[in-house]
Protein backbone atom coordinates (compact mmCIF):
# COMPACT_ATOMS: atom_id res chain seq x y z
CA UNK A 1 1.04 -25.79 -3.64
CA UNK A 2 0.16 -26.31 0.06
CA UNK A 3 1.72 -24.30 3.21
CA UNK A 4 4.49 -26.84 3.97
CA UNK A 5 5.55 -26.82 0.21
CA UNK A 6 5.81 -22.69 0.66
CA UNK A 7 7.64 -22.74 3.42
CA UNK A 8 10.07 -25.32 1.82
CA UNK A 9 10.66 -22.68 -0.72
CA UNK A 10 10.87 -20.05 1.32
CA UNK A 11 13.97 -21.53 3.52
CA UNK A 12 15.93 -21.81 0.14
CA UNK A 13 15.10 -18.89 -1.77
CA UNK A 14 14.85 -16.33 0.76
CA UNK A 15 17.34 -15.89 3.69
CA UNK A 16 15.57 -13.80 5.75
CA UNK A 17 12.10 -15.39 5.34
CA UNK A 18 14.18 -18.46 7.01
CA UNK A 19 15.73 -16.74 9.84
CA UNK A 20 11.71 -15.72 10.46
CA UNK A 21 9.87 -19.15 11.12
CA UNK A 22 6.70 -17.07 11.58
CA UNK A 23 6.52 -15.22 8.57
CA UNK A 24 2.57 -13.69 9.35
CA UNK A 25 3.12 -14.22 13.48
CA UNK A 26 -0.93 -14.04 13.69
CA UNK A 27 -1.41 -16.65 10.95
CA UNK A 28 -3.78 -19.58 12.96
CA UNK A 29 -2.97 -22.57 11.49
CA UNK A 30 -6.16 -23.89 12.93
CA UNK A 31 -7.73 -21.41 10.40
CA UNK A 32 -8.28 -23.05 6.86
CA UNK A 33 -9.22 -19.59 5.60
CA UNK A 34 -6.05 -18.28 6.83
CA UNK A 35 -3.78 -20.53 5.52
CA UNK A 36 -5.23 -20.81 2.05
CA UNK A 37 -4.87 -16.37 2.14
CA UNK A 38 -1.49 -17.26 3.47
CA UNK A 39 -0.57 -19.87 1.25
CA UNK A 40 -1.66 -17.11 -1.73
CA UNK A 41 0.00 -14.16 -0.56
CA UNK A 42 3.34 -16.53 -0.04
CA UNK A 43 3.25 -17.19 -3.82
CA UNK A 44 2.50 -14.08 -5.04
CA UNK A 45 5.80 -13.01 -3.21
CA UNK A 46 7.60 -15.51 -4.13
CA UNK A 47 7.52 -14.64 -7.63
CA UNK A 48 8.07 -10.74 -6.52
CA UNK A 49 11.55 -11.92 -4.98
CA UNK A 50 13.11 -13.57 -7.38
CA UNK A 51 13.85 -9.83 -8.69
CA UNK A 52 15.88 -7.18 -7.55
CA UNK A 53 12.94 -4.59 -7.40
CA UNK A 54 11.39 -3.51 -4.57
CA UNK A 55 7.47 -4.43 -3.75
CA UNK A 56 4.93 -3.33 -1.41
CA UNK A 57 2.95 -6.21 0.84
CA UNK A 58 0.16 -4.56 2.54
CA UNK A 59 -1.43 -6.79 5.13
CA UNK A 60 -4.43 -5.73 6.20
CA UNK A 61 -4.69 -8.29 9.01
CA UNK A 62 -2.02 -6.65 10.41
CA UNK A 63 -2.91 -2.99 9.35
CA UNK A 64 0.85 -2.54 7.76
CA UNK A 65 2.63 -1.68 4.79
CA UNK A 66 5.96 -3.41 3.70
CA UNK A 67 8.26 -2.16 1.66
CA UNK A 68 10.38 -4.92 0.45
CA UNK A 69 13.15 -6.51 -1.45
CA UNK A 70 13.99 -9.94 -2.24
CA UNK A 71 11.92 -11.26 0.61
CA UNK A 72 13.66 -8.60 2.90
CA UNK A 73 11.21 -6.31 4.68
CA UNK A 74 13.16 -2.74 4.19
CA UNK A 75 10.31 -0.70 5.76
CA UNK A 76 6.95 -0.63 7.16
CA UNK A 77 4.09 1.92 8.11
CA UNK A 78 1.37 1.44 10.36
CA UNK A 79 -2.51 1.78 8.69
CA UNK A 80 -4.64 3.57 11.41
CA UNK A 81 -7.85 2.64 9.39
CA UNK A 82 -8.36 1.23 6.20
CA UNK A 83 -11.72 0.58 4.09
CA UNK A 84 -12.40 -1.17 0.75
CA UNK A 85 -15.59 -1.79 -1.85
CA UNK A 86 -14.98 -5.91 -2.01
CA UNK A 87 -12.05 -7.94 -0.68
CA UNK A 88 -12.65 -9.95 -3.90
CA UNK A 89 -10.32 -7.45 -6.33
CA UNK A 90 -7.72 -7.79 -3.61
CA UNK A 91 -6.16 -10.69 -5.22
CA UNK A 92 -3.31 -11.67 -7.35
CA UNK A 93 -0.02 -9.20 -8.04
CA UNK A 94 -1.09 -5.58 -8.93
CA UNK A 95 1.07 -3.15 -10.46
CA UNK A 96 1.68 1.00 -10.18
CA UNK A 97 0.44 2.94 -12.99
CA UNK A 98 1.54 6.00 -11.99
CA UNK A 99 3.68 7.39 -8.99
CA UNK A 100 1.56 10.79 -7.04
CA UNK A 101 2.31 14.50 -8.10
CA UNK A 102 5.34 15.88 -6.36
CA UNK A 103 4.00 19.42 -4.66
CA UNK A 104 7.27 21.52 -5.41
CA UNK A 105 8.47 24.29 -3.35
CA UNK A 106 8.12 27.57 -4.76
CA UNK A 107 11.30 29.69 -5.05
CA UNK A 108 11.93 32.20 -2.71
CA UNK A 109 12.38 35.71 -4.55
CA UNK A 110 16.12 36.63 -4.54
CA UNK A 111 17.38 33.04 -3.86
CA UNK A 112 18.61 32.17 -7.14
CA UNK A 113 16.77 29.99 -10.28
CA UNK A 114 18.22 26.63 -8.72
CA UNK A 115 15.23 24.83 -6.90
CA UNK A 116 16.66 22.27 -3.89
CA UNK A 117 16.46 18.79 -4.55
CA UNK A 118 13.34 17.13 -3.81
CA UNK A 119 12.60 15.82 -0.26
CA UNK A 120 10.02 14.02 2.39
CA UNK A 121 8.62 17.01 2.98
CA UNK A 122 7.78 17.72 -0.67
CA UNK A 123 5.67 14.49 -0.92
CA UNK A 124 2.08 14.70 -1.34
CA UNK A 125 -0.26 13.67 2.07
CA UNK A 126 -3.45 12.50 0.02
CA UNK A 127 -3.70 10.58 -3.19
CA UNK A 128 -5.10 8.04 -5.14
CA UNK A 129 -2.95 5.34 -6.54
CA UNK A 130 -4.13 3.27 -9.59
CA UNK A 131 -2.76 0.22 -10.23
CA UNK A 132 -3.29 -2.81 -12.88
CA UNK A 133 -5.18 -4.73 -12.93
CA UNK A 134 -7.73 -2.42 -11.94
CA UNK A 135 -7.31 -1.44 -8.35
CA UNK A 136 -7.79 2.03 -7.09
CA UNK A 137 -6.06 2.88 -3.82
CA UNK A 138 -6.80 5.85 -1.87
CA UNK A 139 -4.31 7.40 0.67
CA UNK A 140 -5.56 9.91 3.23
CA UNK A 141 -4.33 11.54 6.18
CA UNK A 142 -4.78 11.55 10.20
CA UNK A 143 -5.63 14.05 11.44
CA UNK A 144 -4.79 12.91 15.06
CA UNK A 145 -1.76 14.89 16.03
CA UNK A 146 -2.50 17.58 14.16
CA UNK A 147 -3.16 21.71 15.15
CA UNK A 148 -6.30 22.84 14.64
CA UNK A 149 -6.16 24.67 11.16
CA UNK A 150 -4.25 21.86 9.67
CA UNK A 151 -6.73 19.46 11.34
CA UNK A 152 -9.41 21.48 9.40
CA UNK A 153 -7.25 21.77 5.97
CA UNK A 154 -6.70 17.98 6.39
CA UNK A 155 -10.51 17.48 7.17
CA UNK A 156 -11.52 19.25 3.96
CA UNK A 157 -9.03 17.32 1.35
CA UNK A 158 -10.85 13.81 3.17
CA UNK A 159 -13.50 15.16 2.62
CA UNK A 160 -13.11 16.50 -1.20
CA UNK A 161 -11.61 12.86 -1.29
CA UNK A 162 -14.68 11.10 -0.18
CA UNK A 163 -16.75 13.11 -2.44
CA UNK A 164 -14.70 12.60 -5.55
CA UNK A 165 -14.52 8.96 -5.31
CA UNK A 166 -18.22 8.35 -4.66
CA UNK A 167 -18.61 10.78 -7.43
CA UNK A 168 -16.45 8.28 -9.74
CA UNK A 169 -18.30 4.88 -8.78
CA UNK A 170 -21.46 6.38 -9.80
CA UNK A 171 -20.16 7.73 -12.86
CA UNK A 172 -18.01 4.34 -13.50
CA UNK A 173 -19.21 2.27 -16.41
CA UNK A 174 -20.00 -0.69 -14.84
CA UNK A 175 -20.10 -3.01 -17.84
CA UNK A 176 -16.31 -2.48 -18.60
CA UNK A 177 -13.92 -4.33 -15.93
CA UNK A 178 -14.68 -3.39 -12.54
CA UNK A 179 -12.63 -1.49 -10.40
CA UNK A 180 -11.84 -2.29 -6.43
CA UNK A 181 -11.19 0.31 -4.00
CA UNK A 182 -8.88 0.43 -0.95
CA UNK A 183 -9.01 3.24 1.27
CA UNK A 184 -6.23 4.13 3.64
CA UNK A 185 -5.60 6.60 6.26
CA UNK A 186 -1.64 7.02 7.62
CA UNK A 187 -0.49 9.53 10.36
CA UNK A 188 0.95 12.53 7.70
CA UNK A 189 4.68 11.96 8.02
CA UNK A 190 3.66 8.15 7.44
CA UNK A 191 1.70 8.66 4.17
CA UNK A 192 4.61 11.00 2.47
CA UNK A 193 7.04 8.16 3.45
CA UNK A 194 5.00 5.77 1.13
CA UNK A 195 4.73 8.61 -1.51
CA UNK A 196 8.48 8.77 -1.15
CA UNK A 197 8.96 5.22 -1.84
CA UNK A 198 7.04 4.54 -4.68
CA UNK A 199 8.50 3.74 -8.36
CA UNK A 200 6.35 3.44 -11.56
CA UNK A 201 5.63 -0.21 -12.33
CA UNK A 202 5.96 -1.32 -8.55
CA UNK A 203 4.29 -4.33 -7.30
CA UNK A 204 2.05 -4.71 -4.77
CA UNK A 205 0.53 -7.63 -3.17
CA UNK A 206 -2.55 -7.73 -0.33
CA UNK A 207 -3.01 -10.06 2.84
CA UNK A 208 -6.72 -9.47 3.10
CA UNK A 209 -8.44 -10.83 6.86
CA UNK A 210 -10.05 -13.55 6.97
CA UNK A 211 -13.14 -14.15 9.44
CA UNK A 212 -11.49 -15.63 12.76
């Protein structure tokens, strides 16, 4: 299915795809590499809107996360920096194993055995989220911002993250099906939003870049 035929589709299947013309505004159309990414990630979502659940598009061209439903963007987050093993694994529509660990307030002494219902603020700041097929995406945060001890605490979980993960592709068996790696770092408040956002089985869908 070529470009044209996409955006065809996309005028009569999703409303607010049509009201934007320029659904990637960067996308040079002068750039076969671009549209043929283009043309793929268009599909991909295609398929994703046909059904009420939400999805996540992250376009790394861009360096943003959408949240979206139906073709409508509901949300986005801005990536300060982002990282992977091989654009390769990138591809195709990927699928949440697993949402991240809630970190739960402790209960004050003398306030009663009823805990307050969960929040932003109780969302984890770093995590990995695994996906299938196998794709392995790593959330860390800024630092930027940030007071010094909490730029230090912050420092040390990257860190411990870093470690952990180059621990894992050296221990990875690497005749079973590989596993690719994306890396991303979000101001705090920023990764906790996606945390927040996340449902088991959700489907997410990459824009990788393309050489200009």
């Amino acid at each position: 299915m070529n470009l044209c035929a996409i955006f065809f589709l996309l005028a009569f299947t999703a409303p607010s795809w049509a009201r934007d013309i320029e659904v990637f505004p960067d996308l040079n159309l002068k750039n076969t590499s671009e549209l043929k990414e283009a043309t793929r990630v268009l599909e991909e979502e295609l398929k994703l809107a046909a059904r009420p659940q939400t999805y996540l598009l992250i376009d790394l061209g861009r360096s943003t996360i959408h949240i979206k439903g139906r073709g409508i963007g509901l949300h986005h987050i801005p990536i300060i920096a982002w990282s992977t093993s091989s654009s390769e694994g990138l591809k195709g529509i990927h699928r949440l194993v697993a949402r991240p660990p809630v970190v739960r307030r402790k209960i004050e002494p003398g306030a009663g055995i009823e805990q307050e219902p969960i929040s932003l603020v109780d969302m984890p700041t770093d995590y990995v989220l695994a996906f299938n097929p196998s794709l392995s995406v790593t959330v860390v945060p800024s630092v930027a911002g940030e007071g010094l001890l909490q730029s230090a605490v912050l420092m040390g979980k990257a860190g411990w993250r870093t470690m952990k993960d180059w621990t894992s592709a050296l221990l990875t068996d690497h005749s079973s099906e590989p596993t690719s790696h994306l890396r991303l770092t979000l101001s705090v408040d920023h990764a906790q939003s996606l945390a927040w956002s996340l449902v088991d089985g959700m489907a997410l869908v990459i824009r990788r870049p393309t050489a200009k």
